[in-house]
C-alpha atoms as a PDB file:
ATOM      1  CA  UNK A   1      94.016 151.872 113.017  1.00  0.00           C
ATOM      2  CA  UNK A   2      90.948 151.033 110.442  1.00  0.00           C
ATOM      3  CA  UNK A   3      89.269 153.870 110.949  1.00  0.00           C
ATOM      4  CA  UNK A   4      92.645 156.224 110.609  1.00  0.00           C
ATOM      5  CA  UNK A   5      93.530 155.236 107.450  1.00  0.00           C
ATOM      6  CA  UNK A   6      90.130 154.915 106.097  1.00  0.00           C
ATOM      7  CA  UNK A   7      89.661 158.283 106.857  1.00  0.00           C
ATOM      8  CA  UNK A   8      93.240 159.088 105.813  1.00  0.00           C
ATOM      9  CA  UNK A   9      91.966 157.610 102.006  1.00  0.00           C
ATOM     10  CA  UNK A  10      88.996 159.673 102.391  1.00  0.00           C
ATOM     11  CA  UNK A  11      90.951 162.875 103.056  1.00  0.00           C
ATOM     12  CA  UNK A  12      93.443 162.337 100.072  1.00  0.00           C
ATOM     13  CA  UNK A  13      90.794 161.197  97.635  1.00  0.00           C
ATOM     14  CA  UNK A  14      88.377 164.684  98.929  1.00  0.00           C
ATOM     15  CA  UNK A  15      91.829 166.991  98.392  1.00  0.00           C
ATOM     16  CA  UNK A  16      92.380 165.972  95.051  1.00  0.00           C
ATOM     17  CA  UNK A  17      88.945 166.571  94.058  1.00  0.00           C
ATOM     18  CA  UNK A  18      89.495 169.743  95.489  1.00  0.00           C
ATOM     19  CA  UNK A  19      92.795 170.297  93.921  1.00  0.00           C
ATOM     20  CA  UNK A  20      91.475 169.476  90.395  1.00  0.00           C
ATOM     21  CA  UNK A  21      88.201 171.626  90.777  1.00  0.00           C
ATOM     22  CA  UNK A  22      90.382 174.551  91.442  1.00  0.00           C
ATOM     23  CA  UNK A  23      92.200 173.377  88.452  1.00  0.00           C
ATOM     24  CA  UNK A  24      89.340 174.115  86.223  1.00  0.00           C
ATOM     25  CA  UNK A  25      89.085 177.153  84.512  1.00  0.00           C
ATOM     26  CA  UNK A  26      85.519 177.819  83.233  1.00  0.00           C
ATOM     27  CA  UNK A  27      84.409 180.334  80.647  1.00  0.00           C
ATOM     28  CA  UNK A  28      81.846 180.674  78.075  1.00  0.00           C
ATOM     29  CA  UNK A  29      82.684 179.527  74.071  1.00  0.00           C
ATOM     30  CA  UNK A  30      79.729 180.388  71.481  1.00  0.00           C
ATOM     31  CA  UNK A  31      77.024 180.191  74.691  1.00  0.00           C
ATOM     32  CA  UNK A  32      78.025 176.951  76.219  1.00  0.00           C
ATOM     33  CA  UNK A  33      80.488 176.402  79.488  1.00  0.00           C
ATOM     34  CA  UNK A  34      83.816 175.999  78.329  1.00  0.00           C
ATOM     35  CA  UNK A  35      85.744 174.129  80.949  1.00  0.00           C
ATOM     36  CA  UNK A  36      89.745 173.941  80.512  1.00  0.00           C
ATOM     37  CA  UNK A  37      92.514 171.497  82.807  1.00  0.00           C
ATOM     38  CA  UNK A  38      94.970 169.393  82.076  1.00  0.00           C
ATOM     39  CA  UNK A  39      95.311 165.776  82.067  1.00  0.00           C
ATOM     40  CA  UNK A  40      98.649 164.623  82.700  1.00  0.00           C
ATOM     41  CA  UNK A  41     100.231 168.048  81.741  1.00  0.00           C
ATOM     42  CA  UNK A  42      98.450 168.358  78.748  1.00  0.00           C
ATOM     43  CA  UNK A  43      95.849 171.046  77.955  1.00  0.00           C
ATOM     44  CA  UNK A  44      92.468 170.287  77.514  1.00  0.00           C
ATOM     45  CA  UNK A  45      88.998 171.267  77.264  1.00  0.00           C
ATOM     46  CA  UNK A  46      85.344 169.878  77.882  1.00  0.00           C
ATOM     47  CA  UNK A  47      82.465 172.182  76.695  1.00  0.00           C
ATOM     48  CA  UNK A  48      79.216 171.619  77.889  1.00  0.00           C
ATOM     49  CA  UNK A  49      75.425 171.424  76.693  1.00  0.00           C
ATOM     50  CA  UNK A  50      73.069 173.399  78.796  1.00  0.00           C
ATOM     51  CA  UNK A  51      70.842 170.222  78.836  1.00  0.00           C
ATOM     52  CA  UNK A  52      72.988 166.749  78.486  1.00  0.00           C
ATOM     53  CA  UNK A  53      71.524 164.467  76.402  1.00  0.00           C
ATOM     54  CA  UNK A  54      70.668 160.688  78.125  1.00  0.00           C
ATOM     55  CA  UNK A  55      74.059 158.885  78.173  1.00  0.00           C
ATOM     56  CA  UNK A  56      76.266 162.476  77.858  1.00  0.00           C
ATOM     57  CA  UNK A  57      76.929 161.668  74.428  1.00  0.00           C
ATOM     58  CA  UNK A  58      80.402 163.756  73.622  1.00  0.00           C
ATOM     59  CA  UNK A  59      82.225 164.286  70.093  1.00  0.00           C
ATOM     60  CA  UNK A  60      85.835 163.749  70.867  1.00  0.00           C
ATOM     61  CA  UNK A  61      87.668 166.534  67.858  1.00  0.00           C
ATOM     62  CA  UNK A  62      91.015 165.510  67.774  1.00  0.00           C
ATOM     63  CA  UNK A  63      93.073 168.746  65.756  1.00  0.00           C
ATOM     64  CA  UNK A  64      92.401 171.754  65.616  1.00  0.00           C
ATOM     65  CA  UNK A  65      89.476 172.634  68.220  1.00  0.00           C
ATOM     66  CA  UNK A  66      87.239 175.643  67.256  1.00  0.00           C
ATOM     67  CA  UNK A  67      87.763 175.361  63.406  1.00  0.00           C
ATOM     68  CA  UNK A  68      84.910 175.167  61.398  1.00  0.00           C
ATOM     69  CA  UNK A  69      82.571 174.508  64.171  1.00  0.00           C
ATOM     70  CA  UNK A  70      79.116 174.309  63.515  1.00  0.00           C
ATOM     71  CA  UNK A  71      78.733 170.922  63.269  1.00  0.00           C
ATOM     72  CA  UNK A  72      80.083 170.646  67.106  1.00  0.00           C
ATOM     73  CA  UNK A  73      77.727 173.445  67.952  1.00  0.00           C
ATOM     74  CA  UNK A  74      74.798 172.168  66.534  1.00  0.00           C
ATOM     75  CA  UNK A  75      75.701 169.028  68.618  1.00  0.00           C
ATOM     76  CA  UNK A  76      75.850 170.826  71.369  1.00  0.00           C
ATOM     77  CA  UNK A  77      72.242 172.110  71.443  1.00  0.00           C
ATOM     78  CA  UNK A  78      71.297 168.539  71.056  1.00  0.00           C
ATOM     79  CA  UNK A  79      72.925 168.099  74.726  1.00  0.00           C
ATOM     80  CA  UNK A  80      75.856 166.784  73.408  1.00  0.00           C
ATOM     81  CA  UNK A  81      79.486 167.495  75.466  1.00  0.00           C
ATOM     82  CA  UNK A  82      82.659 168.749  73.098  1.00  0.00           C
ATOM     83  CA  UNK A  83      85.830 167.398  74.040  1.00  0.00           C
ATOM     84  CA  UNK A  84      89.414 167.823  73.230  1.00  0.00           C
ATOM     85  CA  UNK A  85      93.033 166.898  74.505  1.00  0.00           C
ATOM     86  CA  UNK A  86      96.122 169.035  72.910  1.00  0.00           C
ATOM     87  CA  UNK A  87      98.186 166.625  71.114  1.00  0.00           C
ATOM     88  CA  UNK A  88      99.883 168.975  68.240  1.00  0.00           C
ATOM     89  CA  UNK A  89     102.429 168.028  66.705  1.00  0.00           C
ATOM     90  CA  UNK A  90     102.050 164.520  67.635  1.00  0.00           C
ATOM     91  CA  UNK A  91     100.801 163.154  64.210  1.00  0.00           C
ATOM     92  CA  UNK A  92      98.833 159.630  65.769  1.00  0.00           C
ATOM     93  CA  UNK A  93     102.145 158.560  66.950  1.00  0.00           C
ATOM     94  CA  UNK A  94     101.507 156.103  69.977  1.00  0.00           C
ATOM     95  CA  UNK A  95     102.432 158.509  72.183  1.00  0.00           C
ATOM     96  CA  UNK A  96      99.637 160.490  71.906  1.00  0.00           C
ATOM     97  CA  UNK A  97      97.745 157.276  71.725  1.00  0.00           C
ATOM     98  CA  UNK A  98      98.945 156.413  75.390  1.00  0.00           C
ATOM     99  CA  UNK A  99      97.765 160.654  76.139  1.00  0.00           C
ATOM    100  CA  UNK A 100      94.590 160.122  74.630  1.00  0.00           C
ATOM    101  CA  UNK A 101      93.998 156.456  76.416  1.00  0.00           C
ATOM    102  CA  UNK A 102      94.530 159.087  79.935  1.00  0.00           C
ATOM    103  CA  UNK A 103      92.206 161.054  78.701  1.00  0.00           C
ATOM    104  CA  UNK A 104      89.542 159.320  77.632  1.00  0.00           C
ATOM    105  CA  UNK A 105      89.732 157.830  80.871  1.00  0.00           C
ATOM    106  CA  UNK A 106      89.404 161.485  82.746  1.00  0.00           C
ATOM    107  CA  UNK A 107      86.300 162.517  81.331  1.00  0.00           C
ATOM    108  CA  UNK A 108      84.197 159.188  81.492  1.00  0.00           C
ATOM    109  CA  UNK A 109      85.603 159.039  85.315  1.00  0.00           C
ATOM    110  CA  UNK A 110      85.398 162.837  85.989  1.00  0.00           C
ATOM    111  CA  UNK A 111      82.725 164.218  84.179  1.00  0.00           C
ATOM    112  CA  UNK A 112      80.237 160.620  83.473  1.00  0.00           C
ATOM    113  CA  UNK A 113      80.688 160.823  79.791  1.00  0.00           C
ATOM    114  CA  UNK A 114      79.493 158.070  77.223  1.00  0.00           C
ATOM    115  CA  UNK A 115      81.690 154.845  76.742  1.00  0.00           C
ATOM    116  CA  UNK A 116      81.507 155.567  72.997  1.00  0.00           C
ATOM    117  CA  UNK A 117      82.376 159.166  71.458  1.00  0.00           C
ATOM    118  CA  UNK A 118      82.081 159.727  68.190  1.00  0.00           C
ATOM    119  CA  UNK A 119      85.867 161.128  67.329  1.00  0.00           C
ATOM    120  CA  UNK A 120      86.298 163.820  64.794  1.00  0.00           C
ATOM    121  CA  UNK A 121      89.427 164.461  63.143  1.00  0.00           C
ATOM    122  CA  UNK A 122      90.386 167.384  61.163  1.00  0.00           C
ATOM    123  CA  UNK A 123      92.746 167.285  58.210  1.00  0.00           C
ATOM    124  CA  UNK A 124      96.050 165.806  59.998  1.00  0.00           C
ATOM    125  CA  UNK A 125      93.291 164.839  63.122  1.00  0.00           C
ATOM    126  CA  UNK A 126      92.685 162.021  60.922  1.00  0.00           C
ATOM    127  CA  UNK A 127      95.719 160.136  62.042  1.00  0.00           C
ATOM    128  CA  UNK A 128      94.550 160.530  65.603  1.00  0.00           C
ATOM    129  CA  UNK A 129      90.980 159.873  65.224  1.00  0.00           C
ATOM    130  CA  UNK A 130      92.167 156.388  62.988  1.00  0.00           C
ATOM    131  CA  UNK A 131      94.840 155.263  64.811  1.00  0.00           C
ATOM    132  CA  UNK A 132      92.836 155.499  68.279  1.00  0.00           C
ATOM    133  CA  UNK A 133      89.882 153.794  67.169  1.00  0.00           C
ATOM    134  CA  UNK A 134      92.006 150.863  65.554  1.00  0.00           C
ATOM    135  CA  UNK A 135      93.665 150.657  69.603  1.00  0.00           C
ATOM    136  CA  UNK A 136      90.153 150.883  70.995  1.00  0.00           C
ATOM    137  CA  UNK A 137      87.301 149.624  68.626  1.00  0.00           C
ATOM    138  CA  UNK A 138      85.047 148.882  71.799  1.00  0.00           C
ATOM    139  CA  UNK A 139      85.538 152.541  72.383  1.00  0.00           C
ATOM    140  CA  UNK A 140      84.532 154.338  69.465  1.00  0.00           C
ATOM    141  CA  UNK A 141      80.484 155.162  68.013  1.00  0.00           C
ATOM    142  CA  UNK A 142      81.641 156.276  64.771  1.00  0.00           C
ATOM    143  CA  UNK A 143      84.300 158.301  62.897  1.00  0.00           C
ATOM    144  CA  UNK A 144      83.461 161.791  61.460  1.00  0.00           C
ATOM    145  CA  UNK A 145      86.584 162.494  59.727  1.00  0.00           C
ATOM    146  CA  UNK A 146      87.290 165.776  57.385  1.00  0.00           C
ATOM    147  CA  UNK A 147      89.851 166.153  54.705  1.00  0.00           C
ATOM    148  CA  UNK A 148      91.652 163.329  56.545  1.00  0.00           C
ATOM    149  CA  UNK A 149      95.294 162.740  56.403  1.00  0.00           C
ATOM    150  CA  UNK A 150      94.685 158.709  55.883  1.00  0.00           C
ATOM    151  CA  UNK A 151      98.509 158.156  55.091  1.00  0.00           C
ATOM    152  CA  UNK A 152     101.207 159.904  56.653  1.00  0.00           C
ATOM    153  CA  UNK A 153     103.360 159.465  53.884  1.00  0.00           C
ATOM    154  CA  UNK A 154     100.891 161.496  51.946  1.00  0.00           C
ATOM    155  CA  UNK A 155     100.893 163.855  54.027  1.00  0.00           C
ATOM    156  CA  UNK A 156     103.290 165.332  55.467  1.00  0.00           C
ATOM    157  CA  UNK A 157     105.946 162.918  53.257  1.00  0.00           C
ATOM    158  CA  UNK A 158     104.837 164.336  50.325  1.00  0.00           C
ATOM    159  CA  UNK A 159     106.002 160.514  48.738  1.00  0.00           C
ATOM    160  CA  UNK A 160     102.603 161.116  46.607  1.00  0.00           C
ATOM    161  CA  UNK A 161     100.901 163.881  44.611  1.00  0.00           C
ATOM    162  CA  UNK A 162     100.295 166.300  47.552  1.00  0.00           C
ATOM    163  CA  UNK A 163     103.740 168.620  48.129  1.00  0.00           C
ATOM    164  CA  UNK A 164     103.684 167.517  51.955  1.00  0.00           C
ATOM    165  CA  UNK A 165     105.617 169.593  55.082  1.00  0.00           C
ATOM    166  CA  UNK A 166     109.422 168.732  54.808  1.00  0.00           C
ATOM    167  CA  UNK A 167     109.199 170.241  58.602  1.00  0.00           C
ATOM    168  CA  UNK A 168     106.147 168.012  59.761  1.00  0.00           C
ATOM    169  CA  UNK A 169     107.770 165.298  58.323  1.00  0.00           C
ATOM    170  CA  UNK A 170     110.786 165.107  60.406  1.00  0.00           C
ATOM    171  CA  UNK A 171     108.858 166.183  63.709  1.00  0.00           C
ATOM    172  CA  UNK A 172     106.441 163.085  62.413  1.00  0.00           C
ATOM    173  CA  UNK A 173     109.807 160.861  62.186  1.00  0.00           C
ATOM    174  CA  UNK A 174     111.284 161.699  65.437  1.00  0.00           C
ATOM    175  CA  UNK A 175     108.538 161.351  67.307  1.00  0.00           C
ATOM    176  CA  UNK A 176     106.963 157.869  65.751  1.00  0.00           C
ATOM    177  CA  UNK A 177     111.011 156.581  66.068  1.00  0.00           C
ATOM    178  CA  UNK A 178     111.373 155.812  62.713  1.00  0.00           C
ATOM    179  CA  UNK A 179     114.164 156.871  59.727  1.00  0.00           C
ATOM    180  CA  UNK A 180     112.327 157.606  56.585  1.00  0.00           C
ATOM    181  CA  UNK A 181     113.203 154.070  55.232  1.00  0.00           C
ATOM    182  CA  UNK A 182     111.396 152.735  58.411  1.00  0.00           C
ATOM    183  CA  UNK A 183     108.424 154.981  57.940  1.00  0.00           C
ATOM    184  CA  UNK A 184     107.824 154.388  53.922  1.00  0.00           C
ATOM    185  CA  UNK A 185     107.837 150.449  54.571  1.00  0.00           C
ATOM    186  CA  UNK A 186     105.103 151.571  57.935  1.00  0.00           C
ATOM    187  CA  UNK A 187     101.830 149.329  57.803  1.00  0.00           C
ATOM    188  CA  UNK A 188     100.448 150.875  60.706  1.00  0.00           C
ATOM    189  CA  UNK A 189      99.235 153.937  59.163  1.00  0.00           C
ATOM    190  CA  UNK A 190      95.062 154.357  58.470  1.00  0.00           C
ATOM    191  CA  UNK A 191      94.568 153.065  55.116  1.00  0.00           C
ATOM    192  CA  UNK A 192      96.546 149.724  56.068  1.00  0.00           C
ATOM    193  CA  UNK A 193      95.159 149.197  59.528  1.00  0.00           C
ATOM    194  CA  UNK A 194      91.460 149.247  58.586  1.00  0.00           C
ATOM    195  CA  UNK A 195      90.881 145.550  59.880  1.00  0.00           C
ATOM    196  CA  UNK A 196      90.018 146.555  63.794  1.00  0.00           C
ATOM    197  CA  UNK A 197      87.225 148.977  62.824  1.00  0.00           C
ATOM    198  CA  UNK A 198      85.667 147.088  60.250  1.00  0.00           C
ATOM    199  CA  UNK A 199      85.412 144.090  62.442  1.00  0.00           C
ATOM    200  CA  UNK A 200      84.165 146.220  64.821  1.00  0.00           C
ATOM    201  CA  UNK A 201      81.519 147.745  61.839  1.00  0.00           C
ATOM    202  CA  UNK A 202      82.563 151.135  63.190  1.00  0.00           C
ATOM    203  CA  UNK A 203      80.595 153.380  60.320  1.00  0.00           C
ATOM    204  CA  UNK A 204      83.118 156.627  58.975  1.00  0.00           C
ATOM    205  CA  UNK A 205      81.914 159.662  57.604  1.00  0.00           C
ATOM    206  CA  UNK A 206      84.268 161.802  55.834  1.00  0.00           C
ATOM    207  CA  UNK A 207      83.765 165.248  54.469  1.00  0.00           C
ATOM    208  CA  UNK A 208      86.381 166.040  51.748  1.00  0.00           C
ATOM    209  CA  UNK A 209      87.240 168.920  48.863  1.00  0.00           C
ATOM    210  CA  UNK A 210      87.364 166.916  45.527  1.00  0.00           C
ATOM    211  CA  UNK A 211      90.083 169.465  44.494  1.00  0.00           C
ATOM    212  CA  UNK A 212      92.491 168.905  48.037  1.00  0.00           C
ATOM    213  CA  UNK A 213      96.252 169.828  46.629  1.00  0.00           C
ATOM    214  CA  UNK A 214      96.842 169.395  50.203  1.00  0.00           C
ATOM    215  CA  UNK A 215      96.050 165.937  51.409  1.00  0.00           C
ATOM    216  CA  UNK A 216      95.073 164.099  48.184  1.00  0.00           C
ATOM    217  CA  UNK A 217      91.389 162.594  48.080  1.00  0.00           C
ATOM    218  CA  UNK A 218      93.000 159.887  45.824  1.00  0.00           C
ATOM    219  CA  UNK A 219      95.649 158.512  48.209  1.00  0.00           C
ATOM    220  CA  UNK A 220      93.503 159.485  51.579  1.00  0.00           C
ATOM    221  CA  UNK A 221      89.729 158.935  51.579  1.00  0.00           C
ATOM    222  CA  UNK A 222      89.499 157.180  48.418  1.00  0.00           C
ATOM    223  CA  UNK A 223      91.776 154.267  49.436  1.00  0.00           C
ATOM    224  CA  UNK A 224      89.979 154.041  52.874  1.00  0.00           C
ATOM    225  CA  UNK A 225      86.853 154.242  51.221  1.00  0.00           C
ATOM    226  CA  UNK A 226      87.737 151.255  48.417  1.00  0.00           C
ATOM    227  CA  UNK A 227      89.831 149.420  51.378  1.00  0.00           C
ATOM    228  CA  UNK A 228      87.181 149.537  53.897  1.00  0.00           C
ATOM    229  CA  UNK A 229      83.933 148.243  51.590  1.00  0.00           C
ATOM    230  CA  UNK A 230      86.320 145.359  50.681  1.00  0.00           C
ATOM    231  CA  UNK A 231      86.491 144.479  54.480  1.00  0.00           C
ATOM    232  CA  UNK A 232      82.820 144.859  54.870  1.00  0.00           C
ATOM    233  CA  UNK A 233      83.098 148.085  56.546  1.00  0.00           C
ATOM    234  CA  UNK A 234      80.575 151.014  56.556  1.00  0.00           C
ATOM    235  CA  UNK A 235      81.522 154.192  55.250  1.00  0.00           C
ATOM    236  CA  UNK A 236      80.046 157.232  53.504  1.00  0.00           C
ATOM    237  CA  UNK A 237      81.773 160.272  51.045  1.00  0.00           C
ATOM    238  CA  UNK A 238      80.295 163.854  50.463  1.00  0.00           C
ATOM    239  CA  UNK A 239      83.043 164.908  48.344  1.00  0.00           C
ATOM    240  CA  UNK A 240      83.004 168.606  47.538  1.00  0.00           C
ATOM    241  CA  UNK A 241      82.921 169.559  43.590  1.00  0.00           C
ATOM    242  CA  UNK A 242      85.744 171.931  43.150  1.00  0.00           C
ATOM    243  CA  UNK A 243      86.784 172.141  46.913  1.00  0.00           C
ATOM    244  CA  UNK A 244      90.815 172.188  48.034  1.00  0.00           C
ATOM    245  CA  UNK A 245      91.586 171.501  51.492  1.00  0.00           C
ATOM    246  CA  UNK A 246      89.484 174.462  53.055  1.00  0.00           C
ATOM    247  CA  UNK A 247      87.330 175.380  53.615  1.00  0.00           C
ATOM    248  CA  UNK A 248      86.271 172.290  56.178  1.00  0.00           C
ATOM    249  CA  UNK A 249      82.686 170.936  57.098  1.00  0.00           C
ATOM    250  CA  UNK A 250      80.065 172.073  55.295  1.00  0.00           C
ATOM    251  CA  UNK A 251      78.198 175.528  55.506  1.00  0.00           C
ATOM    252  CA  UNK A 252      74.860 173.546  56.317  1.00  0.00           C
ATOM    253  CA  UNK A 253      76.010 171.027  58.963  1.00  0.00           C
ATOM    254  CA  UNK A 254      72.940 168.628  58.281  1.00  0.00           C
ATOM    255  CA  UNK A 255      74.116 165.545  56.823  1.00  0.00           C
ATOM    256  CA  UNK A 256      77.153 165.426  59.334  1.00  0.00           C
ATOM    257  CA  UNK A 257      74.446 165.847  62.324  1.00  0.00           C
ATOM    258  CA  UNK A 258      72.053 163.297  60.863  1.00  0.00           C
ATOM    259  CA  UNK A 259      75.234 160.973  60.036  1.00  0.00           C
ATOM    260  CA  UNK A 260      76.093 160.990  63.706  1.00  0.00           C
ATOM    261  CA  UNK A 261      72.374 160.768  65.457  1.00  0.00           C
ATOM    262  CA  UNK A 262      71.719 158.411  63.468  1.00  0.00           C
ATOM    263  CA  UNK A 263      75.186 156.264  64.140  1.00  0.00           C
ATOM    264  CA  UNK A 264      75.956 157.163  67.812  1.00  0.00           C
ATOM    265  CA  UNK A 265      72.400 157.551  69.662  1.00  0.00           C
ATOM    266  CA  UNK A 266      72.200 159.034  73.259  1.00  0.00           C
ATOM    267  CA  UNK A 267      71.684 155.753  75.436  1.00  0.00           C
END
């Protein structure tokens, strides 16, 4: 009876590795295998190096995949993996905490990735790429962040200088569970829940147009930036001279690369 339902386990466990390689659609994006699935009905996407690096090192980008992407691709020929999980429209809500927690746990089980990506969040990314790594601290190398929204009600509230999205907004609302009243008085939002990665010494990068009409510098990155050297926290600026909200990155990825070699080494 053993032995049936041993190999009974062993029959389940070899069809659903089955069933989810047939669930993998692979193409090629900028030279490198693009692998797409989905992780608890959510799209996703894994591309890989042609060499990994020791440790499969991966940069986690959290909005808007494919944007501005030479920073990923220089990581890439460095034998770093590129990784991303569709949560639009989700705004760092937990909800797409809990979607992110499944699947971070996907690739490290599925595909051997590092414990610690570095996550990389793109204007509105931000929320994501903040909010996760204040949830997990033990999971998280670093934080390239870019433009960041730091503050949702910066953006999209528009409570501030910025002119916000009256439509993001109320998606943002309905899907945090919170009346605008609820979400003004919120203390959960980047700039006030800086504690966990300081403590943690988790060192942020953030790229950001000195100029951004968009998502304020002032009442984003500047107020993470002040808010996190108070706490003891490590944390860099390239601010761009004239720059709104696009264009993102920077034309000469460099300093980004160096930032994140330098923070989040291949073990």
């Amino acid at each position: 009876m053993n032995t049936i339902r041993l190999l009974s386990a062993a029959l389940l466990a070899a069809t659903a590795a089955c069933a989810e390689t047939n669930a993998i659609k692979k193409s090629v994006w900028n030279g490198f295998e693009k692998l797409d699935f989905a992780v608890d009905g959510r799209a996703a996407l894994l591309v890989q190096p042609k060499t990994p690096a020791s440790g499969k090192p991966w940069i986690w980008r959290t909005e808007f995949f494919g944007h501005e992407p030479q920073g990923d691709l220089a990581l890439l020929g460095k034998g770093w993996h590129v990784a991303y999980l569709n949560v639009q429209n989700l705004y760092g809500a937990p909800v797409a905490l809990d979607a992110m927690d499944k699947f971070y746990a996907h690739v490290r089980q599925a595909h051997g990735l590092g414990a610690k990506p570095v996550l990389e969040g793109f204007s509105r990314g931000g929320l994501f790429a903040f909010n996760w790594a204040a949830r997990h601290p033990d999971r998280v190398a670093c934080l390239y962040v870019d433009a960041p929204v730091c503050d949702f009600k910066s953006w999209p509230g528009g409570k501030g200088k910025g002119k916000g999205s009256a439509g993001d907004w109320q998606r943002l609302l309905k899907v945090y569970g919170l009346t605008e009243e609820q979400a003004l008085a919120y203390k959960l939002n980047p700039v006030d829940n800086l504690a966990p990665l300081a403590k943690a010494r988790i060192p942020i990068l953030s790229v950001c147009g000195e100029a951004d009409k968009v998502v304020p510098m002032d009442e984003n990155t500047r107020l993470v930036e002040q808010r996190y050297k108070a706490l003891g926290g490590p944390i860099e600026v390239i601010a761009k001279p004239g720059c709104d909200h696009h264009p993102h990155s920077l034309k000469d990825p460099a300093p980004i690369v160096e930032f994140l070699l330098q923070h989040a080494p291949a073990k």
